[in-house]
N, C-alpha and C. Protein backbone atom coordinates (compact mmCIF):
# COMPACT_ATOMS: atom_id res chain seq x y z
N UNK A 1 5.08 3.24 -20.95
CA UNK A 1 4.64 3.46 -19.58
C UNK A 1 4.22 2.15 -18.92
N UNK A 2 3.28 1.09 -19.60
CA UNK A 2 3.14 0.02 -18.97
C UNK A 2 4.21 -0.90 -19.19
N UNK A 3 3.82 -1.32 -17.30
CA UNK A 3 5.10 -1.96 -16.99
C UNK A 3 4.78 -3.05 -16.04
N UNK A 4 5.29 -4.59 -16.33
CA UNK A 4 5.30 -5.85 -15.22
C UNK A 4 5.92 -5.82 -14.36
N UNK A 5 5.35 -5.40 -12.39
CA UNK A 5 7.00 -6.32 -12.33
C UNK A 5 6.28 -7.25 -10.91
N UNK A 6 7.18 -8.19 -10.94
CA UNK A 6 7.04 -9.22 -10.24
C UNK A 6 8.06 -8.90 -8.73
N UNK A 7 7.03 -8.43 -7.85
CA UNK A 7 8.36 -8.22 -6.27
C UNK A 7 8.30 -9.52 -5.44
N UNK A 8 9.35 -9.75 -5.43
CA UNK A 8 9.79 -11.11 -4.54
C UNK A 8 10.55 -10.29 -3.15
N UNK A 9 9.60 -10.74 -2.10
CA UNK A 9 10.11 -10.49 -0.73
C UNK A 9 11.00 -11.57 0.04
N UNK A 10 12.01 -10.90 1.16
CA UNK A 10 12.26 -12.12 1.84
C UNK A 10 11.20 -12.74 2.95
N UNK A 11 10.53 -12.23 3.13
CA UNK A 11 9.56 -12.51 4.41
C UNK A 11 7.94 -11.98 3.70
N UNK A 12 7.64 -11.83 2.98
CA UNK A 12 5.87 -11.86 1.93
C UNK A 12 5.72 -12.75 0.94
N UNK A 13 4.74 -12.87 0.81
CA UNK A 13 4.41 -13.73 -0.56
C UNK A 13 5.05 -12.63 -2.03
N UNK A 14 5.07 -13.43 -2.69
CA UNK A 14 5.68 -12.82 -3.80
C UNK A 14 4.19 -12.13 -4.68
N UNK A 15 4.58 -10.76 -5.39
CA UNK A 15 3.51 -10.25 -5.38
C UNK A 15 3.51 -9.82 -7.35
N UNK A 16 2.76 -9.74 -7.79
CA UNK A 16 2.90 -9.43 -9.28
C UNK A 16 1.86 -8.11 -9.41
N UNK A 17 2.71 -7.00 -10.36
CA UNK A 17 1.77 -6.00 -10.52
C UNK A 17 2.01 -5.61 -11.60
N UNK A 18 0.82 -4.55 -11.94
CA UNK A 18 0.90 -3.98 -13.49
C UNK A 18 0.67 -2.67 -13.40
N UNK A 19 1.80 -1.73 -13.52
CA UNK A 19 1.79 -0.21 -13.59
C UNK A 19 1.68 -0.13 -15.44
N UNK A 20 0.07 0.41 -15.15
CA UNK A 20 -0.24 0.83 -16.63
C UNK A 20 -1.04 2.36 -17.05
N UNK A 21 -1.15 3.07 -15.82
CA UNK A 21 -1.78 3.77 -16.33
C UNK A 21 -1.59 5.80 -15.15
N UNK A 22 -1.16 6.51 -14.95
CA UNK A 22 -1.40 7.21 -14.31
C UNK A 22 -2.14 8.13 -13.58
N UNK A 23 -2.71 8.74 -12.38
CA UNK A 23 -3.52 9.64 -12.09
C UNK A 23 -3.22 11.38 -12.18
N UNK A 24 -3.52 11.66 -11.03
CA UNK A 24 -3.26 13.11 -11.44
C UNK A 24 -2.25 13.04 -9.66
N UNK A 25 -2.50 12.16 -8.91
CA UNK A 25 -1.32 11.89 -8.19
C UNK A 25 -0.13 11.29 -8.31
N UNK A 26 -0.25 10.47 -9.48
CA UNK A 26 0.98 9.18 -10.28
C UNK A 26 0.51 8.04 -10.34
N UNK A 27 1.41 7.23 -10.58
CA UNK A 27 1.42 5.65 -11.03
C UNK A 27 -0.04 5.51 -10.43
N UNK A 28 -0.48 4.32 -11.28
CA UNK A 28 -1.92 3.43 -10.79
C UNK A 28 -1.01 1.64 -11.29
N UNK A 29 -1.26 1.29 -9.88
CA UNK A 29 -1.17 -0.43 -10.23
C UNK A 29 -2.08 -1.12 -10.02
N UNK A 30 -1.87 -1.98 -10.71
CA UNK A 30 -2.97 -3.33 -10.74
C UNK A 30 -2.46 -4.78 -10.29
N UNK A 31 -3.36 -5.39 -8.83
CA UNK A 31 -2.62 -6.17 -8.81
C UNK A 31 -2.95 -7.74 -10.10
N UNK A 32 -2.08 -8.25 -10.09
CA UNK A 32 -1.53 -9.45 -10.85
C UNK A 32 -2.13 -10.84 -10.26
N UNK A 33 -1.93 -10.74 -9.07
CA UNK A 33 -2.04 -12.20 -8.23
C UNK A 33 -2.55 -11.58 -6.98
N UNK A 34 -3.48 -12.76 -6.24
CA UNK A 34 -4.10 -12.47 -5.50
C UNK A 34 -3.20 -12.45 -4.12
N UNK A 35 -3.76 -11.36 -3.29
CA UNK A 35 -2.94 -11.27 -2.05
C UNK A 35 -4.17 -11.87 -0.78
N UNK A 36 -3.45 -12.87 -0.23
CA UNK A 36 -4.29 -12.99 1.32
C UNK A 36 -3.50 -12.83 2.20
N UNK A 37 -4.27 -12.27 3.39
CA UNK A 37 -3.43 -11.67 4.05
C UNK A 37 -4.34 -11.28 5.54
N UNK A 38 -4.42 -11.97 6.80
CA UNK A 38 -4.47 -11.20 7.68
C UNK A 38 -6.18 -11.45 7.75
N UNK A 39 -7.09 -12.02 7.09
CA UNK A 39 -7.72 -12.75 6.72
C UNK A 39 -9.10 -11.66 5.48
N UNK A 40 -7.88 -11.01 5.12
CA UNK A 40 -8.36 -9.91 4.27
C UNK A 40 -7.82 -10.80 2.26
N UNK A 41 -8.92 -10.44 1.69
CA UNK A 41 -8.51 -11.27 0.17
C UNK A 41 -8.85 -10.06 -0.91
N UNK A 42 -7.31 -10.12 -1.48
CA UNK A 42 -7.20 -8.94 -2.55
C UNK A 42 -6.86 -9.59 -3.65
N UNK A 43 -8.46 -9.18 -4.38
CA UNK A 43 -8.81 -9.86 -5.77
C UNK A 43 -8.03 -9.32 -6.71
N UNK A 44 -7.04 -10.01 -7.76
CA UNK A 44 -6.97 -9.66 -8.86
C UNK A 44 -7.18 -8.49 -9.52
N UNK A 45 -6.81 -7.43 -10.32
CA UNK A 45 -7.29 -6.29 -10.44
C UNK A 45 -7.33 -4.90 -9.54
N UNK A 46 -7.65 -5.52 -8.41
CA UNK A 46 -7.49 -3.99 -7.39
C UNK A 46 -6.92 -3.50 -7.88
N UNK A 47 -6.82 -1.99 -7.64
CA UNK A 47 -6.15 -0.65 -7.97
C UNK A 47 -5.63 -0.16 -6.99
N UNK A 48 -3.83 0.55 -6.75
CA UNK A 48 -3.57 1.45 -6.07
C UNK A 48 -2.88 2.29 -6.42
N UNK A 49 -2.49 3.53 -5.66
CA UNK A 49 -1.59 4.11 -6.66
C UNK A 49 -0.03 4.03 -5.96
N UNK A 50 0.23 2.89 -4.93
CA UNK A 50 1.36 2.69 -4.46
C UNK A 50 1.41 3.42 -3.10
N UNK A 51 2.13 3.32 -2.30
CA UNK A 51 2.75 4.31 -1.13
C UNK A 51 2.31 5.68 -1.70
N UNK A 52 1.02 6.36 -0.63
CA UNK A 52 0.84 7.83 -1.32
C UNK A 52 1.78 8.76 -0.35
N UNK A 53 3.31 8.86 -1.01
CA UNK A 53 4.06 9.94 -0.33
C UNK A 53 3.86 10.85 -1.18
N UNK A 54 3.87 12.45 -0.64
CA UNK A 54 3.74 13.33 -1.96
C UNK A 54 5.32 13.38 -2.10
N UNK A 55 5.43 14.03 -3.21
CA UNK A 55 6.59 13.77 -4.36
C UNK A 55 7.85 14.36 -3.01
N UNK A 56 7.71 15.75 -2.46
CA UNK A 56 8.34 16.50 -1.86
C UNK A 56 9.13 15.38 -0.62
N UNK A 57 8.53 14.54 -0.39
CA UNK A 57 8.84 13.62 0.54
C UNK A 57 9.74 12.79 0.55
N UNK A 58 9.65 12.31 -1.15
CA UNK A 58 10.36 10.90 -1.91
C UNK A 58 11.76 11.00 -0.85
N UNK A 59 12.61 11.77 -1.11
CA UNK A 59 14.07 11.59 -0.53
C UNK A 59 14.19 11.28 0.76
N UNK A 60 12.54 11.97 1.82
CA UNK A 60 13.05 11.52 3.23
C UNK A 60 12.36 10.18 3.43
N UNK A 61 11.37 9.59 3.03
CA UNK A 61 10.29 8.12 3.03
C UNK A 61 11.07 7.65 2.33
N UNK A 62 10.19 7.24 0.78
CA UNK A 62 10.39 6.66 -0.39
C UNK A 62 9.24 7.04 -1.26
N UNK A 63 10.03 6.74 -2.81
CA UNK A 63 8.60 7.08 -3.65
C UNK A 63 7.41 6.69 -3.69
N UNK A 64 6.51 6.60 -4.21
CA UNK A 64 4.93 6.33 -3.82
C UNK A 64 5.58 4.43 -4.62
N UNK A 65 6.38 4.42 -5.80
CA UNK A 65 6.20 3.53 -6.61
C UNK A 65 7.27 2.19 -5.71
N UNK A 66 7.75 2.67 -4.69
CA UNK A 66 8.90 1.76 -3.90
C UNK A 66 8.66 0.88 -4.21
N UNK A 67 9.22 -0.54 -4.49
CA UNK A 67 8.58 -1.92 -4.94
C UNK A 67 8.76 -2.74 -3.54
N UNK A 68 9.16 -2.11 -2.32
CA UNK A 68 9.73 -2.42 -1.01
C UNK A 68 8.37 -2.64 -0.48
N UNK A 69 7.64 -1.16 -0.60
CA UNK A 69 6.44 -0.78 0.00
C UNK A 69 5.34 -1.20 -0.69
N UNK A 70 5.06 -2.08 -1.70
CA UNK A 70 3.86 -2.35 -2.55
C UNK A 70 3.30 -3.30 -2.25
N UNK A 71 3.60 -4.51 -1.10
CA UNK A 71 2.69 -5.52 -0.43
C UNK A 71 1.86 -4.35 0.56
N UNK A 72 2.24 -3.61 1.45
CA UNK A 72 1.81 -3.18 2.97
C UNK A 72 0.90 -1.92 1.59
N UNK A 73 1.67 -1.43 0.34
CA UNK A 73 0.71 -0.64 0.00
C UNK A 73 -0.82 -1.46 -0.06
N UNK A 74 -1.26 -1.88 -0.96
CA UNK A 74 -1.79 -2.62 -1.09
C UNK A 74 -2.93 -3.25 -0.63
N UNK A 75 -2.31 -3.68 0.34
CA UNK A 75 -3.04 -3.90 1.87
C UNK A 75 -3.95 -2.58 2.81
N UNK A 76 -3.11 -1.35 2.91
CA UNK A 76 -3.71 -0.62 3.32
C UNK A 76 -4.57 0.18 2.23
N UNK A 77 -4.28 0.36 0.97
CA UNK A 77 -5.59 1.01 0.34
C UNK A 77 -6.58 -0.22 0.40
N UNK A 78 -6.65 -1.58 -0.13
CA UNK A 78 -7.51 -2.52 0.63
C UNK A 78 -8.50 -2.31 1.61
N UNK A 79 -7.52 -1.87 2.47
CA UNK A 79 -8.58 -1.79 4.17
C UNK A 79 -8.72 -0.30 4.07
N UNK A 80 -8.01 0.85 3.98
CA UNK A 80 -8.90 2.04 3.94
C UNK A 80 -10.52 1.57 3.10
N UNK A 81 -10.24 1.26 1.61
CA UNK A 81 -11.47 1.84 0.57
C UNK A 81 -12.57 0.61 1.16
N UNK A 82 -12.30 -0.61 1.89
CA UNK A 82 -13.57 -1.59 2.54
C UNK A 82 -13.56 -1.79 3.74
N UNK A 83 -12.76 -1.10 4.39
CA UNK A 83 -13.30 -1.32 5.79
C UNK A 83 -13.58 -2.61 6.29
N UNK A 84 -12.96 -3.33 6.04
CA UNK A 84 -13.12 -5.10 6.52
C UNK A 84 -13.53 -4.73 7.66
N UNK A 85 -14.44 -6.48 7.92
CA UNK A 85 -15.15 -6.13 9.11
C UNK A 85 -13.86 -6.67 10.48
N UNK A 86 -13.91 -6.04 11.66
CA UNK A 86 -13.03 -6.19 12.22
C UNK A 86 -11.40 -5.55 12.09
N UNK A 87 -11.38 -4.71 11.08
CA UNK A 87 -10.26 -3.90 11.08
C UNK A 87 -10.87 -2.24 11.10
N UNK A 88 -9.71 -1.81 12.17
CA UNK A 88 -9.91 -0.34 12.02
C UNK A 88 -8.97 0.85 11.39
N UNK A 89 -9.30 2.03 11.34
CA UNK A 89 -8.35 2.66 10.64
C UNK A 89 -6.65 2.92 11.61
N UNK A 90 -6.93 2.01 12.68
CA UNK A 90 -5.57 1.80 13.65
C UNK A 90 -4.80 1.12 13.04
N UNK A 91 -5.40 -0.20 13.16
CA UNK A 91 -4.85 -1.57 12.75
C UNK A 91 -4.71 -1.71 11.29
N UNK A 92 -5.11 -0.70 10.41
CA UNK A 92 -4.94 -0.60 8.95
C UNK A 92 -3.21 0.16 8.95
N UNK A 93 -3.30 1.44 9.65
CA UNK A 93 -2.13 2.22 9.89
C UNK A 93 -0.70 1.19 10.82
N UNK A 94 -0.88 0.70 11.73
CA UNK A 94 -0.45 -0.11 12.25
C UNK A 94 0.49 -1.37 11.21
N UNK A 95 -0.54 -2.22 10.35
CA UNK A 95 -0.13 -3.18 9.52
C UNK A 95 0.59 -2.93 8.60
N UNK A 96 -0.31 -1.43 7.59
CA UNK A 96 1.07 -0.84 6.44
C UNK A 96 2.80 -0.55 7.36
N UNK A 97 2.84 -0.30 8.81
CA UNK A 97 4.07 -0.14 8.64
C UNK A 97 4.79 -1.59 9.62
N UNK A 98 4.13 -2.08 9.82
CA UNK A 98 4.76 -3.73 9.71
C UNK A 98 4.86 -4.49 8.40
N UNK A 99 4.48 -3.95 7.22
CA UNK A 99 4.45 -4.56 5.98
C UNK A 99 5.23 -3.69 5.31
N UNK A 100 5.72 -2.80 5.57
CA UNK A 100 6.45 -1.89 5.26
C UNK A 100 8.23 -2.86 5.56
N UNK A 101 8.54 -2.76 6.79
CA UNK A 101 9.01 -3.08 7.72
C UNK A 101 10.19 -4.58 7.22
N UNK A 102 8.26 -5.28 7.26
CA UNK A 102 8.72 -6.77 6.47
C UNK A 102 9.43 -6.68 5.01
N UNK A 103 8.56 -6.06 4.39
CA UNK A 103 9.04 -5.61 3.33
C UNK A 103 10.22 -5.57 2.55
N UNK A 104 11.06 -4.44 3.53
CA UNK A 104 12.46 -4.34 3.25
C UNK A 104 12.77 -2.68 3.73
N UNK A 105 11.66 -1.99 3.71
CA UNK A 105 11.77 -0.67 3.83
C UNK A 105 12.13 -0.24 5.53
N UNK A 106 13.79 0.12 5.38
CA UNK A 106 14.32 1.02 7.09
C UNK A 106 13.05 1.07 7.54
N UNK A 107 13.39 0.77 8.77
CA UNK A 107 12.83 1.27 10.20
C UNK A 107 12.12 2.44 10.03
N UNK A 108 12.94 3.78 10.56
CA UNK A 108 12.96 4.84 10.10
C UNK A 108 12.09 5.47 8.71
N UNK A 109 12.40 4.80 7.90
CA UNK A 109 11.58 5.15 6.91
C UNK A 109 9.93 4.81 7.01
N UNK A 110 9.88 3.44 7.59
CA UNK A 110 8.34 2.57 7.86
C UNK A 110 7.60 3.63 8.36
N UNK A 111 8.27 4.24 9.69
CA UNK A 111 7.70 5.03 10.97
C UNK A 111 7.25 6.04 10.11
N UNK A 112 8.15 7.16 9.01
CA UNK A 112 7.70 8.24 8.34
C UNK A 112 6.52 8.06 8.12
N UNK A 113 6.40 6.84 7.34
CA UNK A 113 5.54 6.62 6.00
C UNK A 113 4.15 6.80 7.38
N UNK A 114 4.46 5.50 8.25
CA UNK A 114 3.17 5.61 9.32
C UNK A 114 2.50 6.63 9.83
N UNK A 115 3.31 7.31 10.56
CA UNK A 115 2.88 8.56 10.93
C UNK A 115 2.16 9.55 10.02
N UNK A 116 2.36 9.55 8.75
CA UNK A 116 2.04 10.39 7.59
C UNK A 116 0.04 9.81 7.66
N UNK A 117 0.44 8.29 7.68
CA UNK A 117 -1.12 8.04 7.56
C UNK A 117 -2.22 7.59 8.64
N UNK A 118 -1.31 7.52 9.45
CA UNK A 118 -1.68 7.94 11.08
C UNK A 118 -2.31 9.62 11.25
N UNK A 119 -1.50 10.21 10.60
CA UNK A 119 -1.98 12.30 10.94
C UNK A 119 -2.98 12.21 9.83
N UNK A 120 -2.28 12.17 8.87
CA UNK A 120 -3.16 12.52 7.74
C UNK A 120 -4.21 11.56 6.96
N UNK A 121 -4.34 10.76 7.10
CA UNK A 121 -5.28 9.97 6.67
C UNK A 121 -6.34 9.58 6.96
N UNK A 122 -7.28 10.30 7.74
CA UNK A 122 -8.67 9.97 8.35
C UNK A 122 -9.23 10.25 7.13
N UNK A 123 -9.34 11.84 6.37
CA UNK A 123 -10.56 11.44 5.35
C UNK A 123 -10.24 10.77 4.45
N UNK A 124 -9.45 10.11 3.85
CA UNK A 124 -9.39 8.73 2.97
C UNK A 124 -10.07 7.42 3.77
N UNK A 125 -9.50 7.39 5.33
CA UNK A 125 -10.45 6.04 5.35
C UNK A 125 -12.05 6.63 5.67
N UNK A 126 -12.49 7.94 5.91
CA UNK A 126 -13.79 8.11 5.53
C UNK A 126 -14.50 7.86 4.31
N UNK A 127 -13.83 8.23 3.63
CA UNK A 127 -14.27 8.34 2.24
C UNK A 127 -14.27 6.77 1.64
N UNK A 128 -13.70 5.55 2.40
CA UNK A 128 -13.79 4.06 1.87
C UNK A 128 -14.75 3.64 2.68
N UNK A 129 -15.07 2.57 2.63
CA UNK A 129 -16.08 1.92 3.55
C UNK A 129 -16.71 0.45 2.36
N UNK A 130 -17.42 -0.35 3.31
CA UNK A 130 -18.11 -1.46 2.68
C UNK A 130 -18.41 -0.83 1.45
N UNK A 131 -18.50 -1.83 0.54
CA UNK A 131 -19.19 -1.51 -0.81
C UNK A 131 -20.87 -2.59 -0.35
């Protein structure tokens, strides 16, 4: 089950992760190397569990584990679970699907994914906030 992989973007920093362990939603990664970004800094270690599409979705988005979508993932569980100061749960929704976008992940597909956490995602960024 554990697994390295190293995603090289054409337009992101190159990103290293470690899928080692699962939830009761799927995959959990860990990042590898530190991401800055936007003037947000993602330490080593963070945890996500990737793009949260539910499974039923995979064929019209992409899977939660896309390696397309794992910078903009990243980023937005980031800013949901701390609430950086100066970002909101707009500009969190907003950025995953320009990082999406950049990424590599269709148009079309970005917008799905957005909208999904645009409707549905208020109580997750309730439930994050400053530590």
């Amino acid at each position: 089950m554990e697994a390295r992989f190293k995603v090289v973007y054409d337009d992101l920093p190159a990103i290293e992760v470690l899928r080692h362990k699962s939830d009761e939603r799927g995959n959990i990664f860990t990042l590898q190397t530190e991401i800055i970004y936007c003037g947000l800094v993602l330490p080593v270690g963070f945890e996500s569990d990737g793009a949260s599409v539910p499974r039923i979705l995979w064929p019209i988005v992409f899977p939660a584990d896309d390696l397309q979508a794992m910078f903009g993932a990243f980023v937005h569980d980031f800013a949901y679970r701390t609430h950086p100061k100066g970002w909101s749960k707009a500009q969190a929704d907003e950025e995953f699907k320009y990082l999406l976008e950049r990424g590599g992940v269709p148009k079309r597909r970005a917008r799905l994914a957005y909208l999904g956490v645009k409707l549905f995602g208020g109580p997750s960024w309730r439930a994050g906030g400053a530590s």
